[in-house]
Protein backbone atom coordinates (compact mmCIF):
# COMPACT_ATOMS: atom_id res chain seq x y z
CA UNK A 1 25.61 7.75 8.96
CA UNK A 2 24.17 4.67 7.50
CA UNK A 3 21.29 5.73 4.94
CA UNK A 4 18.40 3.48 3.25
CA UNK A 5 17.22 4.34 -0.05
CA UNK A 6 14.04 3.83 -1.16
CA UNK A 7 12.37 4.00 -4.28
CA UNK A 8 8.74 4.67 -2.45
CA UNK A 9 7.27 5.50 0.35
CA UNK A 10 7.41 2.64 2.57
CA UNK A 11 4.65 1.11 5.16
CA UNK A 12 4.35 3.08 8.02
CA UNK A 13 5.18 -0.19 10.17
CA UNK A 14 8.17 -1.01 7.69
CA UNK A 15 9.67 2.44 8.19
CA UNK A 16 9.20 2.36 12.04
CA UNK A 17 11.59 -0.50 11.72
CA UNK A 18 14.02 0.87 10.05
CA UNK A 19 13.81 4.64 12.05
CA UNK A 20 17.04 3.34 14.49
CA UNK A 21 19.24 1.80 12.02
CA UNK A 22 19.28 4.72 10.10
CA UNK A 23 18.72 7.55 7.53
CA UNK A 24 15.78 6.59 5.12
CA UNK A 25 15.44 8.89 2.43
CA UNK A 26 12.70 8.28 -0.58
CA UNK A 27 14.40 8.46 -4.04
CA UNK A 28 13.38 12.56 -5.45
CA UNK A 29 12.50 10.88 -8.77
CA UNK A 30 12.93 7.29 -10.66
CA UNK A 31 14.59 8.05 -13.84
CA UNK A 32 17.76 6.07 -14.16
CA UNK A 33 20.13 9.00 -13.75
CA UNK A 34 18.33 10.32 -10.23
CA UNK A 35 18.33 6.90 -8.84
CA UNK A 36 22.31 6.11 -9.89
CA UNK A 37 23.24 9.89 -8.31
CA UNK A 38 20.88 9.13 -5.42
CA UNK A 39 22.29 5.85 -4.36
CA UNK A 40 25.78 7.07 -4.55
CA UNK A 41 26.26 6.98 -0.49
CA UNK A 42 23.58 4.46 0.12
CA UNK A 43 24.26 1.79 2.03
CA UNK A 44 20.46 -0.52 1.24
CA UNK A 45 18.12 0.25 -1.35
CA UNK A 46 14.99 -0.85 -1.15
CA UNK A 47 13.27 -1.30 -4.59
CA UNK A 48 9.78 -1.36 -6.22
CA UNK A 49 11.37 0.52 -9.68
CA UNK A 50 13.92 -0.60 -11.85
CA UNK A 51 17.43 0.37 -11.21
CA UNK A 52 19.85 1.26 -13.60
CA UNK A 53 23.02 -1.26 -14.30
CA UNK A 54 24.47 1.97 -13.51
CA UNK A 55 23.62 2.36 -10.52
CA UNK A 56 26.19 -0.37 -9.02
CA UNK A 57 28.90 0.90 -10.55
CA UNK A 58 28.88 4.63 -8.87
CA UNK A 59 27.39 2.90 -5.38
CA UNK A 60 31.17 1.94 -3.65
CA UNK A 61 28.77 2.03 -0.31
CA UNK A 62 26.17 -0.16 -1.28
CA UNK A 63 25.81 -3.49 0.54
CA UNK A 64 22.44 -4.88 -0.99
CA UNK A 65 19.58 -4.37 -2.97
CA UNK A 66 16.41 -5.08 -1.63
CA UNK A 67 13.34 -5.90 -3.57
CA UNK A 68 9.65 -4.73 -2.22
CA UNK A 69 8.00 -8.25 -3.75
CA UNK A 70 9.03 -11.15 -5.19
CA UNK A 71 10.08 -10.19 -8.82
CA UNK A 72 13.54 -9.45 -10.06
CA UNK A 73 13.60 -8.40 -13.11
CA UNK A 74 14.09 -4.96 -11.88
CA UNK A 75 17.49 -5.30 -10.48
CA UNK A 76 20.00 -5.97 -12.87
CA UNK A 77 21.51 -9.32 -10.86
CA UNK A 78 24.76 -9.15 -12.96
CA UNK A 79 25.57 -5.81 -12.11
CA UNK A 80 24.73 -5.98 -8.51
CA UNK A 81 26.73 -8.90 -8.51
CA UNK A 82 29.67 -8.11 -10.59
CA UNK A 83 29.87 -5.32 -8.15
CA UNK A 84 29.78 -7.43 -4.78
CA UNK A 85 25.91 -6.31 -3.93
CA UNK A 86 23.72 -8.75 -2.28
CA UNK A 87 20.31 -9.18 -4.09
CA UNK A 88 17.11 -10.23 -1.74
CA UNK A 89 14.01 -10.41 -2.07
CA UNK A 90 10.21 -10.82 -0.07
CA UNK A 91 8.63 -14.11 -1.82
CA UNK A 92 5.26 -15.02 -1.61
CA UNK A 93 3.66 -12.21 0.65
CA UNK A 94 1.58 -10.60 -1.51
CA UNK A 95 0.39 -13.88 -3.17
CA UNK A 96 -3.16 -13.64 -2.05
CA UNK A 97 -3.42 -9.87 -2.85
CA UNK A 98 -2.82 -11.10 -6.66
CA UNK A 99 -4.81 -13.98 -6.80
CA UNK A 100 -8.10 -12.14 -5.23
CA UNK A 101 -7.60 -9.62 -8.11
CA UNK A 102 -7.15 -12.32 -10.10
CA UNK A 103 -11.01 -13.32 -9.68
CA UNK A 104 -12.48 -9.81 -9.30
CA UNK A 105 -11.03 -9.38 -13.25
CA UNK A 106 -12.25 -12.45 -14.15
CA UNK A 107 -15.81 -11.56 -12.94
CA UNK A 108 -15.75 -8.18 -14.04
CA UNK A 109 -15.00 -9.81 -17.60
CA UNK A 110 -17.70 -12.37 -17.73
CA UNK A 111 -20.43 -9.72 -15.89
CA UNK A 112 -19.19 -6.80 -18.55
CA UNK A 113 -19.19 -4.28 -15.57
CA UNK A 114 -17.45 -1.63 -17.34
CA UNK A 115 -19.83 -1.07 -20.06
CA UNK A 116 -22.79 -2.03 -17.59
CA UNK A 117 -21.65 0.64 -15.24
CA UNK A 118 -20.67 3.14 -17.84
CA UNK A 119 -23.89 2.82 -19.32
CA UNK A 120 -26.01 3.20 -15.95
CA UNK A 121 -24.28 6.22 -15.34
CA UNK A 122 -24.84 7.77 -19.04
CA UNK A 123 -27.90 6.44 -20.33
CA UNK A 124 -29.70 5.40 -17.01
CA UNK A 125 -30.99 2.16 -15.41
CA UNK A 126 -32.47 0.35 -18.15
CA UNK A 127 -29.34 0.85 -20.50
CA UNK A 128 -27.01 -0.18 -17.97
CA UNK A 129 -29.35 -3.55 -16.96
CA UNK A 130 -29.76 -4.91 -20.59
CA UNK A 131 -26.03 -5.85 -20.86
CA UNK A 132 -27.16 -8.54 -18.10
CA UNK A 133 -28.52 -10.44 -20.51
CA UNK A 134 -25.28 -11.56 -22.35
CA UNK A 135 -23.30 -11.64 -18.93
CA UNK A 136 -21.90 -14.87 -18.04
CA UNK A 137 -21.47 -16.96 -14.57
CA UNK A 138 -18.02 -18.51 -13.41
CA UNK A 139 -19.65 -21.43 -12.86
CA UNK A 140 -17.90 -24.36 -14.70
CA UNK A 141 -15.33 -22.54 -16.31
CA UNK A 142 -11.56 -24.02 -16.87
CA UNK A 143 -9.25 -21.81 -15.29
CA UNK A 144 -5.43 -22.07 -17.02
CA UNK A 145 -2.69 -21.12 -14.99
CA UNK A 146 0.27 -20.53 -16.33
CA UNK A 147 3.08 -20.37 -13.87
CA UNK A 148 2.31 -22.24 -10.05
CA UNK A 149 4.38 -20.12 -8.05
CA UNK A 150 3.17 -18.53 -4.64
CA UNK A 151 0.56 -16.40 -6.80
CA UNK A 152 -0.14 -18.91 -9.70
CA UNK A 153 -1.31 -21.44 -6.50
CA UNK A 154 -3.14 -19.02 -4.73
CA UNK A 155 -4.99 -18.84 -7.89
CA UNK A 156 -5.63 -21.93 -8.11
CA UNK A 157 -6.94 -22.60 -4.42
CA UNK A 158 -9.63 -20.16 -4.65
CA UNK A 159 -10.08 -21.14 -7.87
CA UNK A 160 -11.18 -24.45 -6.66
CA UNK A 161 -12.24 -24.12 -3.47
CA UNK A 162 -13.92 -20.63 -3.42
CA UNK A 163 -15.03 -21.65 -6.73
CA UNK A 164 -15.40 -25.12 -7.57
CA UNK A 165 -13.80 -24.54 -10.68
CA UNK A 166 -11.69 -26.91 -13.04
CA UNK A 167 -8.02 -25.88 -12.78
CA UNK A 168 -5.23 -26.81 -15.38
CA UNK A 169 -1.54 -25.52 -15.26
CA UNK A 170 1.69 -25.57 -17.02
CA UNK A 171 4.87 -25.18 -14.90
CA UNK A 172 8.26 -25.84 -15.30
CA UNK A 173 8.56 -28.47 -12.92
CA UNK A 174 5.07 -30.36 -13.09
CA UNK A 175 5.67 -31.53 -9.67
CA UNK A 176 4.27 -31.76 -7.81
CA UNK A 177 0.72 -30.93 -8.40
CA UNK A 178 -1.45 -29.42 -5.64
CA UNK A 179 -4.75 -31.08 -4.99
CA UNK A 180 -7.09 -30.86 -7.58
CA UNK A 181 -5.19 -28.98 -10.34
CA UNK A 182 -4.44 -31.32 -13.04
CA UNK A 183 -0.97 -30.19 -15.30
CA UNK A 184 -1.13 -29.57 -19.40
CA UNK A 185 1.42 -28.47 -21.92
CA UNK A 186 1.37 -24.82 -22.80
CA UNK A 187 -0.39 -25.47 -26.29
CA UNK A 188 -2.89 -28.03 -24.42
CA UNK A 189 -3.27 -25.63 -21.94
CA UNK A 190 -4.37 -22.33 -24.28
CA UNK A 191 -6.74 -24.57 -26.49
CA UNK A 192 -8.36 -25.75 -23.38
CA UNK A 193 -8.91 -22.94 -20.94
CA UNK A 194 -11.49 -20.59 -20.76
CA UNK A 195 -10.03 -18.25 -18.69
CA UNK A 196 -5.79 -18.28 -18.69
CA UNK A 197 -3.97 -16.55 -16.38
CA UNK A 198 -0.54 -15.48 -16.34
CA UNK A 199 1.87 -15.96 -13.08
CA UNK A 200 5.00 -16.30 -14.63
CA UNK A 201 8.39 -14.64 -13.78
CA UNK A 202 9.54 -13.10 -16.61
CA UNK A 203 12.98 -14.87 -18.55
CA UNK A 204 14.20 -15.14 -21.59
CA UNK A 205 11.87 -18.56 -21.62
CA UNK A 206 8.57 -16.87 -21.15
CA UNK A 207 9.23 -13.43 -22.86
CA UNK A 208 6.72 -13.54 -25.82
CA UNK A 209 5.51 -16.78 -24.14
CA UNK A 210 1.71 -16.00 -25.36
CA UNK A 211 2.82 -15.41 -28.83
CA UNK A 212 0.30 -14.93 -31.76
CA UNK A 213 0.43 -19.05 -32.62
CA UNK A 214 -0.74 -19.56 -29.43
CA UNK A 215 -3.27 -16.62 -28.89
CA UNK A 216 -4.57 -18.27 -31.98
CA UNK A 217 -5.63 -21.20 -30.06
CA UNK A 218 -7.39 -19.72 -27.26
CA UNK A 219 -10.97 -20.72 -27.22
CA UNK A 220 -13.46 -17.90 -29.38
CA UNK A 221 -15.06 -16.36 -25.61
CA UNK A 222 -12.06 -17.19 -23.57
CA UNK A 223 -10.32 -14.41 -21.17
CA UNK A 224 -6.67 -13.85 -20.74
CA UNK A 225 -5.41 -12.30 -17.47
CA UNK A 226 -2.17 -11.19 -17.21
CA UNK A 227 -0.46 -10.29 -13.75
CA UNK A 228 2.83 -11.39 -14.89
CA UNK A 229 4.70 -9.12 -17.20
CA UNK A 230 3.88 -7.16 -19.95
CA UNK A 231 6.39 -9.06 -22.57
CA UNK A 232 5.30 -12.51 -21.54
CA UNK A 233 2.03 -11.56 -24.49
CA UNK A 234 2.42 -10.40 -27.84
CA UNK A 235 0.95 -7.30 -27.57
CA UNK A 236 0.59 -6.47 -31.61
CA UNK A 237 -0.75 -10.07 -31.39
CA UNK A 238 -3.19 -9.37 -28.55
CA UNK A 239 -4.60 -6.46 -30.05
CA UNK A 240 -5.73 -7.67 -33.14
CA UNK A 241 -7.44 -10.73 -31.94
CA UNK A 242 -9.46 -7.59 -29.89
CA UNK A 243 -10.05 -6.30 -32.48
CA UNK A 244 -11.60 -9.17 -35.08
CA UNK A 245 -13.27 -10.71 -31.89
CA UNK A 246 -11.35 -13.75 -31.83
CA UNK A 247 -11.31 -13.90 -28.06
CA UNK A 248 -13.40 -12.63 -25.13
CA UNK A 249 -11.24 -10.15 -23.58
CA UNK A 250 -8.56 -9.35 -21.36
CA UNK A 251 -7.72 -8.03 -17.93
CA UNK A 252 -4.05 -6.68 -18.29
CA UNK A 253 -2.69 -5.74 -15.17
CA UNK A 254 0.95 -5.40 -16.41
CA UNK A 255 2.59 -3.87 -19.82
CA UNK A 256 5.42 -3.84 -21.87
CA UNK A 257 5.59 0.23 -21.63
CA UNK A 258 4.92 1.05 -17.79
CA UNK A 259 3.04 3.76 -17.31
CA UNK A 260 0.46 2.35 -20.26
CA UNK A 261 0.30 5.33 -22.86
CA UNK A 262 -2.98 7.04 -22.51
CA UNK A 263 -3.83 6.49 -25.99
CA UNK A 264 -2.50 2.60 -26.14
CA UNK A 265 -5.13 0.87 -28.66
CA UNK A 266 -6.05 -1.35 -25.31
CA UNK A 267 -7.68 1.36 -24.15
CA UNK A 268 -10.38 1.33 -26.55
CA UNK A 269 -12.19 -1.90 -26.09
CA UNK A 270 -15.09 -2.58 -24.23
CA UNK A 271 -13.68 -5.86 -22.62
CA UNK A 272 -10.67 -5.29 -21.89
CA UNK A 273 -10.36 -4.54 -18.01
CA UNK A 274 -6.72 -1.93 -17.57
CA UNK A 275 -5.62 -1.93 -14.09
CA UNK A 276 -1.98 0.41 -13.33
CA UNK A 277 0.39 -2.88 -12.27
CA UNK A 278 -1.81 -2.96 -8.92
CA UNK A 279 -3.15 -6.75 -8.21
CA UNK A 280 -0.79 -6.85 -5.80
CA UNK A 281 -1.03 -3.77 -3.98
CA UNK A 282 -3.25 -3.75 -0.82
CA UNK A 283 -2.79 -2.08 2.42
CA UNK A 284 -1.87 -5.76 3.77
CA UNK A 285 0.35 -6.80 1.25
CA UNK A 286 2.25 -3.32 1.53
CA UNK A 287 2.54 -3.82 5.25
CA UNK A 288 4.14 -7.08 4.33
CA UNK A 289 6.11 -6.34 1.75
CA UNK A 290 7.03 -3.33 3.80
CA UNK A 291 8.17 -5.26 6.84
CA UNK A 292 10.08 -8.11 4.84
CA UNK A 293 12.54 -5.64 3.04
CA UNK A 294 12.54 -3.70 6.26
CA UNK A 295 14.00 -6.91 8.04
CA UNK A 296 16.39 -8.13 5.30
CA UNK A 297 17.69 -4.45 5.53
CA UNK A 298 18.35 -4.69 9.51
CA UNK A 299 20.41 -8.36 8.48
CA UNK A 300 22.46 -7.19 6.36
CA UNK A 301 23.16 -4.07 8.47
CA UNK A 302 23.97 -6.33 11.40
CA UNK A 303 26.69 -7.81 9.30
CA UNK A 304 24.38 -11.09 8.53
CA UNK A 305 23.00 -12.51 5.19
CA UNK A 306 19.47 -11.57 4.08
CA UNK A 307 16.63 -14.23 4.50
CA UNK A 308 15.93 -14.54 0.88
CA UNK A 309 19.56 -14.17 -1.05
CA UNK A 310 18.99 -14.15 -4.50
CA UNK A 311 22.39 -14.19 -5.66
CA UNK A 312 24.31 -16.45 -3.51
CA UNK A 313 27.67 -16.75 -5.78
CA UNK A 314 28.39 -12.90 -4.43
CA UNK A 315 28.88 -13.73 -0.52
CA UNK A 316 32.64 -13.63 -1.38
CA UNK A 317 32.88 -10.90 -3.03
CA UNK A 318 30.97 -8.96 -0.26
CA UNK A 319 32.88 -10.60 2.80
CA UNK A 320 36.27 -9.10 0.61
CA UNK A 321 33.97 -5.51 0.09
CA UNK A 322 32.76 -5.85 4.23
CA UNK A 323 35.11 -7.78 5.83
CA UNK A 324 33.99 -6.79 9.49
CA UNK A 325 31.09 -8.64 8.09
CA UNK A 326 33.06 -12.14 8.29
């Protein structure tokens, strides 16, 4: 029987879709060794963890892996593809889910709301109300974006148009530019922005990307938000411009160590806003997510190609693994 593995619980909608083409079993746990023995007579897995290089090698049944979201830094691409597995992925659909958190931590920053509301509660109304006096509106503010993907421009278009704020990015392309977002180097880009936000895929190019010679530069109140990765910042860097007030604060969203350690120095500041790798997670953007993995599953188990191959070079290797597939 054909069987779907899945590192979590899919969308209700997603797994309706998938309840005729086969067994869909949710992965028992998500260390590496659970996953690789659990994907042994798998034919799809569906991923929002990282799998094991492992993994491929033990999985003779395994005709793709299937991210939940755009990144792919948790597959291991040459594994899957030195052993004839298709990678796919679902691009784009949970763009706006990440941008709107995007703002709500950017707000949250400038308004201090977790020391206002931690305040309120503890020491009543009027301790939690004189904070407003050293909050701070959006209003003509330089957003940075770093990275104009499908989330960097979502950023950027409520940015300007839910806003009216100025927009700058750095890409790797520069081109072309959507309207009203004007391009700067990195370095220009950090000097100039008061609040820098990071949509970047993570490579070898952008790992350590916001390095301490560059966190150096940021402006003294200016926020970084990072819904990237966790190794695109210097963390060691990061932490001790918290901690000799060098910059306003962060809103980290993502980290080097996932889960954070409960007693990880960010933690301790006031403005810094910790969120559990969620800015993309909304009951919509599951249902789409959901539903776009679901449907590159039902492809490939119909003997097509997925929608969104990421690793095109491996179609003949998988036509010589599948060949009823030809």
């Amino acid at each position: 029987m054909t069987r779907i593995l899945s590192t979590h619980k899919l969308h209700p909608r997603a797994a309706a879709m998938l309840a005729g083409a086969g067994e869909l079993v949710v992965a028992s746990a998500l260390d590496p060794g659970t996953l690789a023995t659990e994907a042994r007579n798998a034919d799809i897995v569906i991923v929002r963890a990282p799998l094991p290089p492992l993994l491929f090698e033990g999985a003779t049944r395994l005709r793709a892996a299937i991210r939940h979201g755009a990144g792919l830094d948790m597959i291991p691409m040459e594994a899957a593809t030195a052993a004839g597995v298709l990678v796919a992925n679902v691009p784009a659909v949970n763009a706006r889910s990440v941008a709107e958190h995007v703002m709500f931590a950017a707000l949250a920053l400038l308004r201090q709301f977790r020391v206002v509301d931690r305040d309120l509660r503890a020491k009543g109304w009027l301790a939690g109300r004189e904070h407003a006096n050293f909050n701070v509106e959006l209003a003509g503010k330089t957003v940075g974006i770093v990275g104009l993907g499908a989330v960097g421009q979502a950023v950027g278009h409520i940015a300007v148009h839910g806003f009216d704020l100025n927009v700058v990015a750095t890409t790797r392309s520069m081109q072309p530019a959507p309207d009203k977002v004007g391009f700067l180097s990195i370095d220009a880009l950090v000097e100039q922005s008061d609040i820098i936000v990071l949509c970047c895929p993570l490579t070898p190019e952008t790992r350590g990307l916001i390095s301490r010679e560059r966190i150096a530069r940021m402006k003294p109140n200016a926020l970084l938000i990072n819904v990237s990765r966790g190794p695109v910042v210097d963390d060691d860097a990061l932490i001790e411009a918290l901690r000799e007030r060098r910059i306003g604060g962060a809103a980290l969203d993502v980290f080097s160590t996932q889960p954070l350690p409960s007693d990880h120095p960010y933690f301790s500041f006031d403005n810094v806003v910790i969120t559990p790798h969620m800015a993309g997670i909304t009951e919509e953007s599951m249902m789409r997510m959901g539903v776009g993995a679901a449907g590159e599953a039902l492809l490939v188990l119909a003997g097509k190609l997925p929608v969104n191959l990421r690793n095109p070079e491996v179609v003949g290797h998988y036509r010589r693994r599948f060949p009823a597939d030809s």
